[in-house]
PDB file of N, CA and C in Angstrom:
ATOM      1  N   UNK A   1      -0.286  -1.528 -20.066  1.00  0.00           N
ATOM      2  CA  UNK A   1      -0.023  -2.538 -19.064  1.00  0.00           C
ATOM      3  C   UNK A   1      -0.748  -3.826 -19.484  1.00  0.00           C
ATOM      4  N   UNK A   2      -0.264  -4.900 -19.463  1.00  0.00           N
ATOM      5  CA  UNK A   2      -0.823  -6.240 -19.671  1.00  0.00           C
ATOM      6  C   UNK A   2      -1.338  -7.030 -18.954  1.00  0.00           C
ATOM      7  N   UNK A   3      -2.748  -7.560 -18.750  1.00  0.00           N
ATOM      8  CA  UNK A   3      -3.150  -8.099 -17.388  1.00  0.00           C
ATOM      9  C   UNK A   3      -2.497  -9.432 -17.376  1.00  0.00           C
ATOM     10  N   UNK A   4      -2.552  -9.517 -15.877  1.00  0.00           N
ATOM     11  CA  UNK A   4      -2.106 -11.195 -15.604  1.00  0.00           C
ATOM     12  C   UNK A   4      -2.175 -12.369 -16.287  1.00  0.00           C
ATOM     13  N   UNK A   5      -3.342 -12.404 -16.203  1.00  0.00           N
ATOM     14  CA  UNK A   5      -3.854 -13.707 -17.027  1.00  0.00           C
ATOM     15  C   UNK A   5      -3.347 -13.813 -18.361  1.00  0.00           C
ATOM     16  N   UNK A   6      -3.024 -12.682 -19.233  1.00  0.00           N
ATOM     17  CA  UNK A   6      -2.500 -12.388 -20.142  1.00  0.00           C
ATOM     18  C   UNK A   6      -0.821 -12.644 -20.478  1.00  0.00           C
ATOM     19  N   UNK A   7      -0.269 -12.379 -19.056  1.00  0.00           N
ATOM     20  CA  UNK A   7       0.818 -12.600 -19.474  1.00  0.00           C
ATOM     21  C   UNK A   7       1.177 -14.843 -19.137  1.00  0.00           C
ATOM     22  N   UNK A   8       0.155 -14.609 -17.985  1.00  0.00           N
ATOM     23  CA  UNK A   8       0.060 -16.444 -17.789  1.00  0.00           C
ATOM     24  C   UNK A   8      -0.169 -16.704 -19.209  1.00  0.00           C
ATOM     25  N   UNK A   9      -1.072 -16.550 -20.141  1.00  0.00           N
ATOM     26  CA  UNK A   9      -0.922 -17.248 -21.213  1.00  0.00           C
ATOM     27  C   UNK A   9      -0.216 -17.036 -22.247  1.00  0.00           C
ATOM     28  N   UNK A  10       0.716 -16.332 -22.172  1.00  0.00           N
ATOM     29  CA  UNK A  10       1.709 -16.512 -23.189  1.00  0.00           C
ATOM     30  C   UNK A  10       2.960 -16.793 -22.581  1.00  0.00           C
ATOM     31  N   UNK A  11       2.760 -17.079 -21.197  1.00  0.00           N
ATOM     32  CA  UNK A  11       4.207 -17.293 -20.925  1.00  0.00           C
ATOM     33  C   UNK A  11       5.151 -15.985 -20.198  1.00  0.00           C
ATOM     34  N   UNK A  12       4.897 -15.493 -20.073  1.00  0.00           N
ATOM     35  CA  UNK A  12       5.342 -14.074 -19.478  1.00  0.00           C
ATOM     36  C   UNK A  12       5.416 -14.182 -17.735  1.00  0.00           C
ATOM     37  N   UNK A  13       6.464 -14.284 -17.080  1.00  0.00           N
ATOM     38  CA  UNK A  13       6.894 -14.136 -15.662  1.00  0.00           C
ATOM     39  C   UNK A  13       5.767 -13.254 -15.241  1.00  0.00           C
ATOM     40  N   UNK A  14       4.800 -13.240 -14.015  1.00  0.00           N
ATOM     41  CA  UNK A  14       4.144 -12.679 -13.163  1.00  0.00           C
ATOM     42  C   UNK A  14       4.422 -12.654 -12.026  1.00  0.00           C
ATOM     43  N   UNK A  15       4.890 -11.332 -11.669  1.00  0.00           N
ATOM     44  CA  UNK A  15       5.455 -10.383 -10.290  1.00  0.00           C
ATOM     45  C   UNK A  15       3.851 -11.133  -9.681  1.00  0.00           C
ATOM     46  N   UNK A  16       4.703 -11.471  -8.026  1.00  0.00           N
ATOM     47  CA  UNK A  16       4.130 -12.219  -6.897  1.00  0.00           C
ATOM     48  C   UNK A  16       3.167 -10.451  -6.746  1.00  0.00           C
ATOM     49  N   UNK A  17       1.950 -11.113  -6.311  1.00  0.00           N
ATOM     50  CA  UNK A  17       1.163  -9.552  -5.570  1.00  0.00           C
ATOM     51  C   UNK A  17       1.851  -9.233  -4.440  1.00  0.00           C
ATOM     52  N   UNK A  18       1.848  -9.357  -3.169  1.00  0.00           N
ATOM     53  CA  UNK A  18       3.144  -8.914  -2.388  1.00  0.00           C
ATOM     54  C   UNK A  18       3.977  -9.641  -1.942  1.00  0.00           C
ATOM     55  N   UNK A  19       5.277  -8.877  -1.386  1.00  0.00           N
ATOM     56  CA  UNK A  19       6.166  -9.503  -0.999  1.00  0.00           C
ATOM     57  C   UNK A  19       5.683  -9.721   0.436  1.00  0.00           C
ATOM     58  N   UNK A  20       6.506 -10.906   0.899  1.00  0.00           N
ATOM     59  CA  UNK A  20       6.406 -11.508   2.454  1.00  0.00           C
ATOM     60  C   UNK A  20       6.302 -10.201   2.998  1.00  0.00           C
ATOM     61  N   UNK A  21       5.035 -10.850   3.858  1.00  0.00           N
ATOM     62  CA  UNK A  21       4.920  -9.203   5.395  1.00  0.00           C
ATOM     63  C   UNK A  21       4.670 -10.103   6.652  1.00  0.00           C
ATOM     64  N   UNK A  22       5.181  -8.815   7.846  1.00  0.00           N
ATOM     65  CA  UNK A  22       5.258  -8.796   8.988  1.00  0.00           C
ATOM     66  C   UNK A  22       3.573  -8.598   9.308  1.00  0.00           C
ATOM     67  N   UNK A  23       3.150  -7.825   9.322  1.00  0.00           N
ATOM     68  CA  UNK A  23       2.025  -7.471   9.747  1.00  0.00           C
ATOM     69  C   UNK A  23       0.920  -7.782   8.569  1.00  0.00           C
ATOM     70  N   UNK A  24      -0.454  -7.950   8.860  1.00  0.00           N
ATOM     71  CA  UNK A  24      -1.244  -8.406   8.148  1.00  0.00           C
ATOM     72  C   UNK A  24      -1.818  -7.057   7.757  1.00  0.00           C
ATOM     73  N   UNK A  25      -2.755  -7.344   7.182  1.00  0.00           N
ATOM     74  CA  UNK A  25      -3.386  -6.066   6.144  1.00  0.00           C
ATOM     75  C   UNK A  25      -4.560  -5.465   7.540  1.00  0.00           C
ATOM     76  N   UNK A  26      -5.193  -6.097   8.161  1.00  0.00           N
ATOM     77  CA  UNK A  26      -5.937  -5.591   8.961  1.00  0.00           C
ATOM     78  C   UNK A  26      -5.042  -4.502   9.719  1.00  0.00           C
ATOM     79  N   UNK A  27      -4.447  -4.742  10.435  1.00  0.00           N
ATOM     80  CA  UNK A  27      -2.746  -4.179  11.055  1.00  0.00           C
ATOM     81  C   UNK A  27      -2.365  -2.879  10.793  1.00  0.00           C
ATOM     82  N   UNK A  28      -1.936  -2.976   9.341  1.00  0.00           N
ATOM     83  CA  UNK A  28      -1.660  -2.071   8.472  1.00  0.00           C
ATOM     84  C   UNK A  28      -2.543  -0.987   8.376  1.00  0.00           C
ATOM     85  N   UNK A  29      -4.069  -1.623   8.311  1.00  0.00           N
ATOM     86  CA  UNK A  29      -4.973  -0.461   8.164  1.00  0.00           C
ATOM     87  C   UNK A  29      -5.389   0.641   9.360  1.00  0.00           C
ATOM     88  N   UNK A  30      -5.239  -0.415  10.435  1.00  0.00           N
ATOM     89  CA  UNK A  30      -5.332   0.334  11.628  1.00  0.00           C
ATOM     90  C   UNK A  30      -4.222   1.470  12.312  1.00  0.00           C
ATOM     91  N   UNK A  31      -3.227   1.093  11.922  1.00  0.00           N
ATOM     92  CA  UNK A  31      -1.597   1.846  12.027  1.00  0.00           C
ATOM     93  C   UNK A  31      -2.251   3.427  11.333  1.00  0.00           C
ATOM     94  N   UNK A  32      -2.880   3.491   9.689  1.00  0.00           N
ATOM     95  CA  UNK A  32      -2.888   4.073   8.881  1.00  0.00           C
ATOM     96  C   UNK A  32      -4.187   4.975   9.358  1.00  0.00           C
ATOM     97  N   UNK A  33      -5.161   4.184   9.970  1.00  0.00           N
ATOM     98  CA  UNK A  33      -6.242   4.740  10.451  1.00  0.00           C
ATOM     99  C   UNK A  33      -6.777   5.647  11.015  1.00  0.00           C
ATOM    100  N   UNK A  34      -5.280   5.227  12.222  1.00  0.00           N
ATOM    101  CA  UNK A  34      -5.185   6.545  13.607  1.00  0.00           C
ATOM    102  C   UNK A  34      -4.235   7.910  13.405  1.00  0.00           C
ATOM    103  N   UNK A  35      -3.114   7.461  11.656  1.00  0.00           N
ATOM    104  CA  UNK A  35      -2.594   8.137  11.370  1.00  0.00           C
ATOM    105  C   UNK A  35      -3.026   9.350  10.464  1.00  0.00           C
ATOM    106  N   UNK A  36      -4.129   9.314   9.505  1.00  0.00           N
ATOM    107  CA  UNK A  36      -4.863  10.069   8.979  1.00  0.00           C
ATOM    108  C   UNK A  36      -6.110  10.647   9.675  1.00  0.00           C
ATOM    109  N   UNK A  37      -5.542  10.587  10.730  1.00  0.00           N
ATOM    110  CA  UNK A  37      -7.219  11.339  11.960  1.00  0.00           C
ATOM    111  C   UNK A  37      -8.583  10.216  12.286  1.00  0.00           C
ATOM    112  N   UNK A  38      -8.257   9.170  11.913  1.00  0.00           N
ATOM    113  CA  UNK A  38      -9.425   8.067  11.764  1.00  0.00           C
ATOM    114  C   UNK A  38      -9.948   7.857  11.173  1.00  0.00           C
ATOM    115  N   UNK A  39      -9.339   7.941   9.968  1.00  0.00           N
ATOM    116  CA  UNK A  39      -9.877   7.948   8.782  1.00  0.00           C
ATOM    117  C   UNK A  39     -10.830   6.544   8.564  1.00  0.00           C
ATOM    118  N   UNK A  40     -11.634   5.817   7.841  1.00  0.00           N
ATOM    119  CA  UNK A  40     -11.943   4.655   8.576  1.00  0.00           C
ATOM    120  C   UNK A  40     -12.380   3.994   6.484  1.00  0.00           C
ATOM    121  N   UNK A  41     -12.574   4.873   5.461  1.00  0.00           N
ATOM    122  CA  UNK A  41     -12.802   4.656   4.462  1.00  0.00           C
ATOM    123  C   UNK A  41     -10.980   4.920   3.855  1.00  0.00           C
ATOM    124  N   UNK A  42     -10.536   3.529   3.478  1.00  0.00           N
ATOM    125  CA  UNK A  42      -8.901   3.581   3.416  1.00  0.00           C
ATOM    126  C   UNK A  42      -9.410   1.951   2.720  1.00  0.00           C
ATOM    127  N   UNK A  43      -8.172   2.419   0.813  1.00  0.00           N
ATOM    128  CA  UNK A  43      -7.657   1.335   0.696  1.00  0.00           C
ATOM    129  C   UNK A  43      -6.108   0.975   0.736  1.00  0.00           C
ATOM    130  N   UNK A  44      -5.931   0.152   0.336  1.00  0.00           N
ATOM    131  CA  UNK A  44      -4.449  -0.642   0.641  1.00  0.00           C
ATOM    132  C   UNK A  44      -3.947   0.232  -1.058  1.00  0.00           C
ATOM    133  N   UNK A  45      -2.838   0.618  -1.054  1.00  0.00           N
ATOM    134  CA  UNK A  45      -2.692   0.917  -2.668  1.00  0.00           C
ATOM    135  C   UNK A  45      -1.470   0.219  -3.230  1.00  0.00           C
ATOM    136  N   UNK A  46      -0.368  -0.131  -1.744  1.00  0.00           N
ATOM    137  CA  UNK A  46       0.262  -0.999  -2.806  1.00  0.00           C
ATOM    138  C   UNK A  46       1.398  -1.716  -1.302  1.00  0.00           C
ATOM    139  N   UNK A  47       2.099  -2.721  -1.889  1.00  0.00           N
ATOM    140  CA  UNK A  47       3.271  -3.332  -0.835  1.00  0.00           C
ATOM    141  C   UNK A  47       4.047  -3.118  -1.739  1.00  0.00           C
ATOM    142  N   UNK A  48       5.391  -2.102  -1.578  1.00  0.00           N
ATOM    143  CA  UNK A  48       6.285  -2.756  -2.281  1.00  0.00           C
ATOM    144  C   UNK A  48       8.107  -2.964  -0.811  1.00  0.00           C
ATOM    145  N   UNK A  49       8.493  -4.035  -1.624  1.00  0.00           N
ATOM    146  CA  UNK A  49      10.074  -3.890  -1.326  1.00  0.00           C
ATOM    147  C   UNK A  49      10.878  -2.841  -1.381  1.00  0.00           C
ATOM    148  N   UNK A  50      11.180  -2.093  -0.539  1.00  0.00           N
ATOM    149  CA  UNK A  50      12.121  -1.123  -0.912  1.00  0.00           C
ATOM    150  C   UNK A  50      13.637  -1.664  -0.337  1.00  0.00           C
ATOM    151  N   UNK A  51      14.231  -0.306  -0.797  1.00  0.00           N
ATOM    152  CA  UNK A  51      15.722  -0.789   0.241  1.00  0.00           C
ATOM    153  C   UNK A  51      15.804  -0.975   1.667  1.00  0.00           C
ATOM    154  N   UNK A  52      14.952  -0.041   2.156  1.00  0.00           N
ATOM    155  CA  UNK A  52      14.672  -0.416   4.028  1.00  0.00           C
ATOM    156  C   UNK A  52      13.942  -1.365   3.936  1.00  0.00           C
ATOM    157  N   UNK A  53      13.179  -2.129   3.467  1.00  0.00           N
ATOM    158  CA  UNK A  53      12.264  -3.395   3.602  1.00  0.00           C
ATOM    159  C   UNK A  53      10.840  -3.291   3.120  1.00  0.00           C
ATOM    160  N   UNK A  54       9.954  -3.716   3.762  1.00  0.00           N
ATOM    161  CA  UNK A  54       8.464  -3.633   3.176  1.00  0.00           C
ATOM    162  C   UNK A  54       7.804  -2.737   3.751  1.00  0.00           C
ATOM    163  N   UNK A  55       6.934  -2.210   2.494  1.00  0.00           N
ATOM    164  CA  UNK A  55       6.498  -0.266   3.181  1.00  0.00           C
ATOM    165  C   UNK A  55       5.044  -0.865   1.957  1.00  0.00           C
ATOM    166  N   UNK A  56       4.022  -0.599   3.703  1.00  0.00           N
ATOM    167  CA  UNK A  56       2.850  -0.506   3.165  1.00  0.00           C
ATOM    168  C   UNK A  56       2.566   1.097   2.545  1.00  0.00           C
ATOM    169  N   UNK A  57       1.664   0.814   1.646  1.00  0.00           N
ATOM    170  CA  UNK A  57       1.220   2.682   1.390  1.00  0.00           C
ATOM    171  C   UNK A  57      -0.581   2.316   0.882  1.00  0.00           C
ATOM    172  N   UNK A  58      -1.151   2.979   2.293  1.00  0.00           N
ATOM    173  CA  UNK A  58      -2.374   2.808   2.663  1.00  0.00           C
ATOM    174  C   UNK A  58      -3.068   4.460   2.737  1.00  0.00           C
ATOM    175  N   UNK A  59      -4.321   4.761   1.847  1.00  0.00           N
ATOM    176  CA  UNK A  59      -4.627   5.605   1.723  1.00  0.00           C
ATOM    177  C   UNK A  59      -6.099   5.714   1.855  1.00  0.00           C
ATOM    178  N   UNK A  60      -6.223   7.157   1.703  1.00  0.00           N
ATOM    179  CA  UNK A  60      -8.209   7.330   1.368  1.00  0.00           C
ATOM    180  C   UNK A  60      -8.500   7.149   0.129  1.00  0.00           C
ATOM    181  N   UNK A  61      -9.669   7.038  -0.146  1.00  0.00           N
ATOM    182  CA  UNK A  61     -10.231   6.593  -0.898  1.00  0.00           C
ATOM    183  C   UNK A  61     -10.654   7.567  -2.257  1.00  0.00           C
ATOM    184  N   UNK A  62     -10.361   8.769  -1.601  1.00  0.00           N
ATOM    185  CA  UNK A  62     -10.632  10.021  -2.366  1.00  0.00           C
ATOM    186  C   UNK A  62      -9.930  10.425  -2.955  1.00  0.00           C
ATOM    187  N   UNK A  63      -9.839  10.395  -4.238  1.00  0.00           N
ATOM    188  CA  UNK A  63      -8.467  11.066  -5.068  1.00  0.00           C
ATOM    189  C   UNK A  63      -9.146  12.295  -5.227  1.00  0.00           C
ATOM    190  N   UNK A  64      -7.618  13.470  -5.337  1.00  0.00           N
ATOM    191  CA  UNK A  64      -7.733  15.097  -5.169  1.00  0.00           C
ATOM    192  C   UNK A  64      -7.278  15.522  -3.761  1.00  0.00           C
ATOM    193  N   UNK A  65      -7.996  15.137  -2.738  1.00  0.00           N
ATOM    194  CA  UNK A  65      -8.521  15.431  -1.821  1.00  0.00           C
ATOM    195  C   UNK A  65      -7.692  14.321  -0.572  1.00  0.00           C
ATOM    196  N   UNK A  66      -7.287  13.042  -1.095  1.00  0.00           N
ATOM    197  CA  UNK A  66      -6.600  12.386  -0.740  1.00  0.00           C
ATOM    198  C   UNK A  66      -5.079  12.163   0.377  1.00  0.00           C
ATOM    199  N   UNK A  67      -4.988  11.479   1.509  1.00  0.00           N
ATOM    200  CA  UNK A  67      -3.725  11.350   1.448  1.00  0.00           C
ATOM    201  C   UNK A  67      -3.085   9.732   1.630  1.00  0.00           C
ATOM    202  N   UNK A  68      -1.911   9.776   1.612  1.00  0.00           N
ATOM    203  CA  UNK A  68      -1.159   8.113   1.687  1.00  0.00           C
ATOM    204  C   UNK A  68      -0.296   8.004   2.540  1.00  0.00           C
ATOM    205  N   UNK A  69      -0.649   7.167   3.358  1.00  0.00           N
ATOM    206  CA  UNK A  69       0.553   6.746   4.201  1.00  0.00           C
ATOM    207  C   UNK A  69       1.286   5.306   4.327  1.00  0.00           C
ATOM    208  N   UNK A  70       2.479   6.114   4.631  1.00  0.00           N
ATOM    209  CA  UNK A  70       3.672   4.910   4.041  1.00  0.00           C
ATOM    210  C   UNK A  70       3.988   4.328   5.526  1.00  0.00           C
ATOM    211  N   UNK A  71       3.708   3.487   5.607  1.00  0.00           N
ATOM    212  CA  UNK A  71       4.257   2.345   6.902  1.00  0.00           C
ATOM    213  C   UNK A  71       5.058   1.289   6.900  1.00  0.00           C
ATOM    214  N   UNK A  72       5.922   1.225   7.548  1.00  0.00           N
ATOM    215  CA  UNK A  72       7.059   0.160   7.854  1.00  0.00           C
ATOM    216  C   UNK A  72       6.534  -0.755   8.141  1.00  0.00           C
ATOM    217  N   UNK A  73       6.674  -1.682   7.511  1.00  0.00           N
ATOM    218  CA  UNK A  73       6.316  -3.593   7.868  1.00  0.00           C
ATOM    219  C   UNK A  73       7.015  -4.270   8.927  1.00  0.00           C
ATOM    220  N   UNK A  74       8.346  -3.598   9.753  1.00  0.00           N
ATOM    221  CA  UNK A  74       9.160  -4.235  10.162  1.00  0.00           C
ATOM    222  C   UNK A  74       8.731  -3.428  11.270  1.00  0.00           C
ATOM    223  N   UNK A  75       9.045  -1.936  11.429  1.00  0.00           N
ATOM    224  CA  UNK A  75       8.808  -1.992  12.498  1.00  0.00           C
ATOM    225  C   UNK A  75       6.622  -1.121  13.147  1.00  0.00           C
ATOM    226  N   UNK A  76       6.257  -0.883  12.125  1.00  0.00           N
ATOM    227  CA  UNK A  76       4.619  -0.723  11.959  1.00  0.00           C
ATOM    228  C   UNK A  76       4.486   1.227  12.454  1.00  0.00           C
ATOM    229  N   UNK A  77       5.872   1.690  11.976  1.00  0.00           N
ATOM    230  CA  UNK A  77       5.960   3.587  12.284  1.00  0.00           C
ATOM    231  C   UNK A  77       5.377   3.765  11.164  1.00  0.00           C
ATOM    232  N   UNK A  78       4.913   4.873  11.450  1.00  0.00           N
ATOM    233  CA  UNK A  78       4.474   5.671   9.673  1.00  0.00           C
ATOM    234  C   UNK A  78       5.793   6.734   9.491  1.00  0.00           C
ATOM    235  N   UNK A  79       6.138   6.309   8.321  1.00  0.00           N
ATOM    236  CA  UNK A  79       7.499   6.445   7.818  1.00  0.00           C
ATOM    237  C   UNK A  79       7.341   8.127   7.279  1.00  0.00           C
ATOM    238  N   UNK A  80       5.777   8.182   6.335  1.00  0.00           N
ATOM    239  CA  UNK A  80       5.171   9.709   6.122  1.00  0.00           C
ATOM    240  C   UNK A  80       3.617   9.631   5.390  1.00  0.00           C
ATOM    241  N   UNK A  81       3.283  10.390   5.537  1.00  0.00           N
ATOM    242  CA  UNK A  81       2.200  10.886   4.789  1.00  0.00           C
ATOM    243  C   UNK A  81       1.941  11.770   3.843  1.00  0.00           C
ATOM    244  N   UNK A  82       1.691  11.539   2.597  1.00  0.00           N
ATOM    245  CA  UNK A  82       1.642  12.164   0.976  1.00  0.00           C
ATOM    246  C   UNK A  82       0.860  12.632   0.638  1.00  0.00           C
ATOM    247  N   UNK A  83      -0.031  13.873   0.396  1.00  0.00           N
ATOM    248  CA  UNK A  83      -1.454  13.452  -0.349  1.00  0.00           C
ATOM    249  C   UNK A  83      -1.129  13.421  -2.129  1.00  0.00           C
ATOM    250  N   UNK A  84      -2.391  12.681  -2.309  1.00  0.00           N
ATOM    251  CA  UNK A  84      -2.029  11.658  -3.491  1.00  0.00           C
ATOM    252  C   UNK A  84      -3.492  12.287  -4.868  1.00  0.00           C
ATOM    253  N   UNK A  85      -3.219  12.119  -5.638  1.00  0.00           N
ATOM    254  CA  UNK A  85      -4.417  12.661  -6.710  1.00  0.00           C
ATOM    255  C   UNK A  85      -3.957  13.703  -7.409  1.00  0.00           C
ATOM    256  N   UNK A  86      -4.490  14.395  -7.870  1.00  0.00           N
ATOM    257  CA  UNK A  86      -4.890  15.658  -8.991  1.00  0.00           C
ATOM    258  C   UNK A  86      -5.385  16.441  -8.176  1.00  0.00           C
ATOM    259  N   UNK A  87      -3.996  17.769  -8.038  1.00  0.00           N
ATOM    260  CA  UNK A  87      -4.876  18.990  -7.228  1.00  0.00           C
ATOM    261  C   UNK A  87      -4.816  20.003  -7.818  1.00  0.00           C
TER     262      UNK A  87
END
């Protein structure tokens, strides 16, 4: 993978960090918060565009042991929950 700055200097198109959202990241975390039992140690892992629209996927912090949840930007449901890591 090539870092940013890397591709800024040679000229190389750099994908926007996220796409336009409905809800702010604080928002997001709290949706995700009450959805993993209260979890309260949660990072953001990614925004992307999908075909239904913008789907946060907000997780713990713990890989293995981990899970992720995917939330709707549009309407702020948790769409599901994954666990995520090496088990």
């Amino acid at each position: 993978m090539i870092p940013d700055w890397l591709k800024r200097l040679i000229g190389w198109p750099v994908a926007p960090a996220r796409p336009p959202c409905r809800m702010s990241e604080a928002q997001a975390r709290a949706i995700a918060s009450s959805a993993l039992g209260g979890e309260t140690a949660l990072i953001v892992h990614d925004v992307v565009a999908t075909e239904h629209g913008v789907e946060w996927r907000i997780g713990t912090a713990t890989m293995g042991t981990g899970e992720v949840a995917h939330i709707s930007d549009a309407t702020g449901a948790v769409l599901r929950i994954e666990p995520w890591g090496v088990r």
